[in-house]
Protein backbone atom coordinates (compact mmCIF):
# COMPACT_ATOMS: atom_id res chain seq x y z
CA UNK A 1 7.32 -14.66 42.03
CA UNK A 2 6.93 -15.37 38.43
CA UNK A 3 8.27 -12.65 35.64
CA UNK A 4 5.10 -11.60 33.75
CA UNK A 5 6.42 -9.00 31.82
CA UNK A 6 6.41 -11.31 28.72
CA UNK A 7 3.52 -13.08 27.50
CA UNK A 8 5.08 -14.61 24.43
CA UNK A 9 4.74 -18.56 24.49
CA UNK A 10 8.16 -19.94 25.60
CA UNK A 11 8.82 -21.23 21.79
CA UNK A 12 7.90 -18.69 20.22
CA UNK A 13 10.48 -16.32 19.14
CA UNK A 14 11.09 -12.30 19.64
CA UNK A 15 10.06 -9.60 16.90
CA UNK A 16 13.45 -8.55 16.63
CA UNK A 17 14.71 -11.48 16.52
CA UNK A 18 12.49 -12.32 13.55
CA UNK A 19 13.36 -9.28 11.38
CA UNK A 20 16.92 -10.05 12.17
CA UNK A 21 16.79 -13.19 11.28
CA UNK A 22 14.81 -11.70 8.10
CA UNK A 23 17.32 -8.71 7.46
CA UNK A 24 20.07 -11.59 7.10
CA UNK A 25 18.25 -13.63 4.77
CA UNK A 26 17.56 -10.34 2.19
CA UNK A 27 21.42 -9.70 2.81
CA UNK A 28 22.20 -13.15 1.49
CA UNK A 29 19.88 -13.17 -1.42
CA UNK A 30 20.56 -9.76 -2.70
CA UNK A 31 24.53 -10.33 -2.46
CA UNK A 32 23.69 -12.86 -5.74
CA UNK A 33 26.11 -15.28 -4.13
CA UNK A 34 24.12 -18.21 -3.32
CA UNK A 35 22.78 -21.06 -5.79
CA UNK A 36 19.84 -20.37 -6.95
CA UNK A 37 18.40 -23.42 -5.12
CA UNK A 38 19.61 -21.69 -1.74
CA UNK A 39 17.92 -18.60 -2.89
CA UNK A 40 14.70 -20.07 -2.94
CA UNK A 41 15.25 -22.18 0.20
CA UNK A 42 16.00 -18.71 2.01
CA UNK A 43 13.18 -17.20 0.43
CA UNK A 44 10.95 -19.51 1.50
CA UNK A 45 12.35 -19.12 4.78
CA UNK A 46 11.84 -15.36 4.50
CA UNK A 47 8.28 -15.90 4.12
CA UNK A 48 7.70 -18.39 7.28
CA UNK A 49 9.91 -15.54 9.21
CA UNK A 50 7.43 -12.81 8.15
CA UNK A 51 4.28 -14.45 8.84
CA UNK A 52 5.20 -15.34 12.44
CA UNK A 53 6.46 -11.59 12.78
CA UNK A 54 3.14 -10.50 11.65
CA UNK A 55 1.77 -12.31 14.37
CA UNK A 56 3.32 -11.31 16.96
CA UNK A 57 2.61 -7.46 15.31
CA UNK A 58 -1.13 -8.67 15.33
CA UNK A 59 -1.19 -9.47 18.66
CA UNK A 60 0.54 -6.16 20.00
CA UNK A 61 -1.88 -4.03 18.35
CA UNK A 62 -4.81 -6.05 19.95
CA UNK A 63 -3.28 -5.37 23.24
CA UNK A 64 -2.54 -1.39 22.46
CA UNK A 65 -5.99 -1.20 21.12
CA UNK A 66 -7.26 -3.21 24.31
CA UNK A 67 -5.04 -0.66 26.39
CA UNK A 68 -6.98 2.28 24.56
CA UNK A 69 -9.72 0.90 25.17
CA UNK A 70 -9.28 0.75 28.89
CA UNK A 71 -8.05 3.93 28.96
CA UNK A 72 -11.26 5.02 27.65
CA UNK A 73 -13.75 3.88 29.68
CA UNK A 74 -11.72 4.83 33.18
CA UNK A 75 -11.59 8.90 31.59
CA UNK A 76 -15.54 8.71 30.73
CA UNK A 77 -15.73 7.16 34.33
């Protein structure tokens, strides 16, 4: 039988592993010891990282708010 517990597309990556991937990229800019050109590169990255890990965050709080809204309509039941 299948695992359904996750229902992230194979390629797509975890949450945490997005803000750790994210945490190391302000570590390395902040430390001032990269080129500025590999600032920007990692910054750029940065950005990519947090758009996919807003996502993911959009699409957990459609399925809490789904949840609720279950939840809801079985206690008025």
């Amino acid at each position: 039988m299948p695992n359904k517990q996750k229902k992230t597309q194979p390629d797509q990556p975890r949450y945490e592993d997005l803000v750790s991937q994210i945490e190391t990229l302000v570590d390395q800019i902040e430390s001032g010891d990269l080129p500025l050109e590999e600032s920007i590169k990692g910054y750029e990255q940065g950005t990519k990282l947090i758009k996919q890990a807003r996502a993911i965050l959009d699409q957990a709080q459609q399925r809490v708010e789904a949840i609720d809204l279950n939840q809801s309509k079985e206690s008025s039941d």
